[in-house]
Protein backbone atom coordinates (compact mmCIF):
# COMPACT_ATOMS: atom_id res chain seq x y z
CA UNK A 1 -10.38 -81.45 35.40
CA UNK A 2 -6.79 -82.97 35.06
CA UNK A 3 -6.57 -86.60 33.60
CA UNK A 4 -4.37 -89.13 35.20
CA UNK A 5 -2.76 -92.08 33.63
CA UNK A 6 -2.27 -94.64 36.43
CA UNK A 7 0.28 -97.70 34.71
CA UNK A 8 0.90 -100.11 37.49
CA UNK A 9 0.12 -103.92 37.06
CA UNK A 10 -0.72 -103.81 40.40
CA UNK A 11 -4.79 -104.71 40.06
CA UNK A 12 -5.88 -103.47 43.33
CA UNK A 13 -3.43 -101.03 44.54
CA UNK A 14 -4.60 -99.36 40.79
CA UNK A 15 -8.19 -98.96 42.28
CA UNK A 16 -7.58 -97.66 45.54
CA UNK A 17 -5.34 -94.74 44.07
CA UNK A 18 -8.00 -94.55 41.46
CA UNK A 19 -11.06 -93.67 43.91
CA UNK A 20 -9.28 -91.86 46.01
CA UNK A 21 -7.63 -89.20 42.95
CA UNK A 22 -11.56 -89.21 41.57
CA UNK A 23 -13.15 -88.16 44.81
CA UNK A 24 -10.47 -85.59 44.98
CA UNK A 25 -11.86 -84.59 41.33
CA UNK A 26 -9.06 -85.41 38.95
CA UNK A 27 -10.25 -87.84 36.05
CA UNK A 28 -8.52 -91.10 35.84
CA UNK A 29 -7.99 -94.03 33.19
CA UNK A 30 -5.43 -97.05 33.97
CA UNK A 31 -2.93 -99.33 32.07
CA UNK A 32 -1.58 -102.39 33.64
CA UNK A 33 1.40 -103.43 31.37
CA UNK A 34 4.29 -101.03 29.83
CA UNK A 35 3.29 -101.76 26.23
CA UNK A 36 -0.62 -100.56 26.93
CA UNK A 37 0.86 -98.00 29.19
CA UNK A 38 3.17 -96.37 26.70
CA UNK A 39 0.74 -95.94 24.16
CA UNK A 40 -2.16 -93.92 26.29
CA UNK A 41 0.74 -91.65 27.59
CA UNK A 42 1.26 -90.96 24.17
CA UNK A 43 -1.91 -90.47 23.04
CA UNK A 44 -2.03 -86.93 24.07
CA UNK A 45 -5.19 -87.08 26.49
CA UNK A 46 -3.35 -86.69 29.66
CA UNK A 47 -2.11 -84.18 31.72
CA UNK A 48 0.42 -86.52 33.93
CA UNK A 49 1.23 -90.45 33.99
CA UNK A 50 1.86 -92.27 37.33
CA UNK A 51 4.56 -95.16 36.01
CA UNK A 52 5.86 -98.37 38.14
CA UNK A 53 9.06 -99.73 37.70
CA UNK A 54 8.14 -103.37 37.74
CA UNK A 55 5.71 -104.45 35.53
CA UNK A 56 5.13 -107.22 33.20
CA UNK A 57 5.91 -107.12 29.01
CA UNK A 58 7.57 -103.76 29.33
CA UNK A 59 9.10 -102.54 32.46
CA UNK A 60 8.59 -98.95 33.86
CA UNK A 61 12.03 -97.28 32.89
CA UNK A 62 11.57 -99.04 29.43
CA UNK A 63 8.28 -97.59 29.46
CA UNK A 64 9.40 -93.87 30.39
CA UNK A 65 12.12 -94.10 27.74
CA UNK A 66 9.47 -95.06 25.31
CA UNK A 67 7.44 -91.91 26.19
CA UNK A 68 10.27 -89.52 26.56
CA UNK A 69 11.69 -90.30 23.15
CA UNK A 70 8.09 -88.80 21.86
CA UNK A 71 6.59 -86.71 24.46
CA UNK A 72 7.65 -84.26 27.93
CA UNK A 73 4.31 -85.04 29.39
CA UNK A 74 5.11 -84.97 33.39
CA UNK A 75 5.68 -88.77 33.97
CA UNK A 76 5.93 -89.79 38.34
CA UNK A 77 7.80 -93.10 39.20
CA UNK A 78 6.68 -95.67 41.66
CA UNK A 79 9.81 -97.00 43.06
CA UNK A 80 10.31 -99.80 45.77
CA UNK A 81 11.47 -98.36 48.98
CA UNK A 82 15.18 -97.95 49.24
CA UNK A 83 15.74 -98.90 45.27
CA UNK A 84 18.11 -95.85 44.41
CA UNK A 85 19.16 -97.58 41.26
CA UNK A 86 15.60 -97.40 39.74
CA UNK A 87 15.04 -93.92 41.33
CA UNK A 88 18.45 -92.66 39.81
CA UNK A 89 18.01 -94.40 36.56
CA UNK A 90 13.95 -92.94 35.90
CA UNK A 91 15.45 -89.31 36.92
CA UNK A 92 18.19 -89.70 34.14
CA UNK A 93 15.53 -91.05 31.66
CA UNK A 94 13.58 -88.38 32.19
CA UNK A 95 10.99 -88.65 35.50
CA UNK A 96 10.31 -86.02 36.92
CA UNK A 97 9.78 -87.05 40.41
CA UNK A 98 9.49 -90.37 42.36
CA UNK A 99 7.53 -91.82 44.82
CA UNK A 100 8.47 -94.99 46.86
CA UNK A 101 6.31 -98.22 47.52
CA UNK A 102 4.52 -98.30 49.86
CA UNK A 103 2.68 -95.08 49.70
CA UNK A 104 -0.78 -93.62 50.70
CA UNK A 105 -3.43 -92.08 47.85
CA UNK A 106 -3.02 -88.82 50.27
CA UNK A 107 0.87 -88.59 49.23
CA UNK A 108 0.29 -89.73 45.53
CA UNK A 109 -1.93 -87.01 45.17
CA UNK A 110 0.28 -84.37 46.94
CA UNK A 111 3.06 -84.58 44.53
CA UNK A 112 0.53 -85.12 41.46
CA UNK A 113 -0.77 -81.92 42.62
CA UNK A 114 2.19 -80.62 43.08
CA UNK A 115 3.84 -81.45 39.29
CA UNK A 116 0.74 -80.44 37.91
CA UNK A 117 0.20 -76.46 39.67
CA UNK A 118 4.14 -75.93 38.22
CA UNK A 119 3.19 -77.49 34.64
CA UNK A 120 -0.13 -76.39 34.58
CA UNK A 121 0.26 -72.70 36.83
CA UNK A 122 2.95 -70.46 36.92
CA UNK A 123 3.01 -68.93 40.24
CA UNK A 124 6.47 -67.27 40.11
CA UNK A 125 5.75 -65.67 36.50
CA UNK A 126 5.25 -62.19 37.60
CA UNK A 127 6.07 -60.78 34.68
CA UNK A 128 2.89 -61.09 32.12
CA UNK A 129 3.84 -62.17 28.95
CA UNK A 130 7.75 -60.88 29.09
CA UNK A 131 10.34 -63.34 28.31
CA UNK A 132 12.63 -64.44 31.43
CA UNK A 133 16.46 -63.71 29.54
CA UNK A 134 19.57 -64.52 31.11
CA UNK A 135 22.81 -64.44 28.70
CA UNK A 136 21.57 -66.82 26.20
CA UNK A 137 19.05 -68.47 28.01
CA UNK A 138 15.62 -67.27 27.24
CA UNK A 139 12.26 -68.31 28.87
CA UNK A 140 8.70 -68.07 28.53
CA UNK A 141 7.37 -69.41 31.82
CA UNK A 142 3.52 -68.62 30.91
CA UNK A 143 4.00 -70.90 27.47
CA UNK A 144 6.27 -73.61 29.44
CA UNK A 145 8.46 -72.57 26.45
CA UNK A 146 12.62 -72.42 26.45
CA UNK A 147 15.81 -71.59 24.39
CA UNK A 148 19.43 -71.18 24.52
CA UNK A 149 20.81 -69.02 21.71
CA UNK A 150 17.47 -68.95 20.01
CA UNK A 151 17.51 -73.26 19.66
CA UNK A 152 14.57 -74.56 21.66
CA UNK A 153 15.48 -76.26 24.55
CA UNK A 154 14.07 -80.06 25.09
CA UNK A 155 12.74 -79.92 29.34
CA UNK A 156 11.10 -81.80 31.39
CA UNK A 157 8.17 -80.64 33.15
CA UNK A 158 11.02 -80.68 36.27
CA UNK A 159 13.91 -79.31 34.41
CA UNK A 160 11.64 -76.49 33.57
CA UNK A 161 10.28 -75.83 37.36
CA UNK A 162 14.13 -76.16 38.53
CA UNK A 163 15.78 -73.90 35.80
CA UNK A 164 12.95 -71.20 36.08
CA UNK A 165 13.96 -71.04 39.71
CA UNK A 166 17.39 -70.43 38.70
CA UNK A 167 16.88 -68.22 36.27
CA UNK A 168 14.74 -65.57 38.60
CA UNK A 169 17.84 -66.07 40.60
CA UNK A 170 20.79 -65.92 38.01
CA UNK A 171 24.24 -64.70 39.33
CA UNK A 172 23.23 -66.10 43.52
CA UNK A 173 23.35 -69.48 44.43
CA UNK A 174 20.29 -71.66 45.02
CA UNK A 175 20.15 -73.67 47.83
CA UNK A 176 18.46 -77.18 47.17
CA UNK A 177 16.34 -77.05 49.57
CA UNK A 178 14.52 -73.39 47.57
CA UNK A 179 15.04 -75.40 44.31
CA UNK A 180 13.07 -78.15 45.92
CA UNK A 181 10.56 -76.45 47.51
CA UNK A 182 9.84 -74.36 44.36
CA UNK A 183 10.25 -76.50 41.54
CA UNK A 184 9.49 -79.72 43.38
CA UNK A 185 6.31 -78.34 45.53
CA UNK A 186 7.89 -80.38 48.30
CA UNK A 187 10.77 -79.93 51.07
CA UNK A 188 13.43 -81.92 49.97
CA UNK A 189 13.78 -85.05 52.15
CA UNK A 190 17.05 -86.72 53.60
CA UNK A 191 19.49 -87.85 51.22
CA UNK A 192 17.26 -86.97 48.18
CA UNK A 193 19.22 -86.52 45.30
CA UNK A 194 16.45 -85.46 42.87
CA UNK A 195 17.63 -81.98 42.25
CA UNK A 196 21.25 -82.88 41.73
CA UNK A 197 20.47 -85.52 38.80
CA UNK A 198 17.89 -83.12 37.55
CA UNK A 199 20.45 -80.42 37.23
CA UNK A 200 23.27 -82.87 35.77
CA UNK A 201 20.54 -83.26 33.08
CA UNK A 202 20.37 -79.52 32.70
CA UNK A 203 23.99 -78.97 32.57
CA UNK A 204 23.93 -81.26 29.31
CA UNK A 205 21.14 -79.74 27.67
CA UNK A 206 22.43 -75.71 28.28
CA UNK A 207 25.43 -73.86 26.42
CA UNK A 208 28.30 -72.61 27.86
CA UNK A 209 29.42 -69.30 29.06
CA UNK A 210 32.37 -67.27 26.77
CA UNK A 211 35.13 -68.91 28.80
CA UNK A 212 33.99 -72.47 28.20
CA UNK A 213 32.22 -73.14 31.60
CA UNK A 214 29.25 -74.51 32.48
CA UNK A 215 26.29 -71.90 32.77
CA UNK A 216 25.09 -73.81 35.76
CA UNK A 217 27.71 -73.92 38.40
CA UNK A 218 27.51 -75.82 41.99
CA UNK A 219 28.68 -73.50 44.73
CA UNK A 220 29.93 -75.46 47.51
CA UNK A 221 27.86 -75.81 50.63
CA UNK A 222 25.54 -73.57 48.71
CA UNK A 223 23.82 -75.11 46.04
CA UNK A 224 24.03 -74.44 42.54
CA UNK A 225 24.19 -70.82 40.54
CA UNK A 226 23.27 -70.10 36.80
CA UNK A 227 25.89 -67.84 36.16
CA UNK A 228 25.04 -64.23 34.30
CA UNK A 229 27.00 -63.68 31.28
């Protein structure tokens, strides 16, 4: 059974996601302020956090920074609909995904589903227990594990999904719909930009190729490429 952290200050919107996720059989516990919040996530029992922006002592992106700076535990945001700032922001901080207020406990649960079969599964790892190597980048998909030139690599839960999908891929382009669909577990919706601060993150946590570049290269009208050395 997976445990959810709920951390919304929201009283009553708390309890109907809370029933709902428990009568779909995942175990839930619930925070209502940042400070509380941050300190379950980080208490290790948890397989995934569901974070709101606004809240009272703490707010949600000072929460997730909080968490981030000690743990890669996947972390969703609950953003107000149409607030790209705060969706923008909680990517670059580390979120893995977002989804916007109002929502239904149906499409909470989708995409905590979703997170948690690429964190918890690995679907696409074909290969047994065989690393995944391309130029310096190596990867472990069934340990969740990365490195670039034998330094671990820091990931999100995201970062992970999206570069594996790259990586089974290295030397084509990706379109961002595929990256979506496979690392995200959803289509990508209308003027989503998850994947392309996602992979801005990436670009800053991988090496660079001999001549300097970028591994990870956007092909235009494409989508992006990790480039074979």
């Amino acid at each position: 059974m997976s445990k959810v952290l709920l951390i919304d200050d929201d009283i009553e919107l708390v309890g109907m996601f809370r029933e709902y996720l428990e009568q779909e059989g995942f175990e839930v516990s619930t925070a209502h302020d940042g400070e509380a919040g941050a300190a379950a996530a980080l208490s290790g029992l948890y397989a995934i956090a569901v974070l709101d922006v606004m809240m009272p002592r703490m707010n949600g992106l000072e929460t997730l920074r909080r968490i981030r700076s000690h743990s890669r535990m996947p972390i969703l945001m609950l953003t107000a609909r149409g607030d790209d700032t705060d969706r923008i922001v909680g990517l670059e901080l580390g979120a893995d995904d977002y989804v916007a207020k109002p929502c239904t406990p149906r499409e909470l649960t989708a995409r905590i589903r979703a997170i948690l079969r690429r964190t918890l599964g690995t679907p696409m790892d074909a290969g047994g227990t065989q690393p995944l190597a391309v130029g310096q980048l190596t990867m472990w998909p069934e340990q969740r594990r990365a490195s670039w030139a034998g330094a671990p690599l820091e990931l999100t839960s995201t970062e992970f999904n999206l570069l594996e999908v790259l990586a089974r891929h290295a030397g084509k382009p990706v379109s961002k719909n595929v990256l979506s669909e496979q690392g995200l577990g959803r289509p990508m919706a209308r003027f989503d930009r998850n994947i392309d601060v996602h992979l801005s993150s990436l670009r800053h946590k991988l090496g660079t190729i001999a001549d300097g570049r970028s591994c990870l290269q956007t092909v235009y009208r494409l989508g992006y490429q990790l480039i074979k050395e």
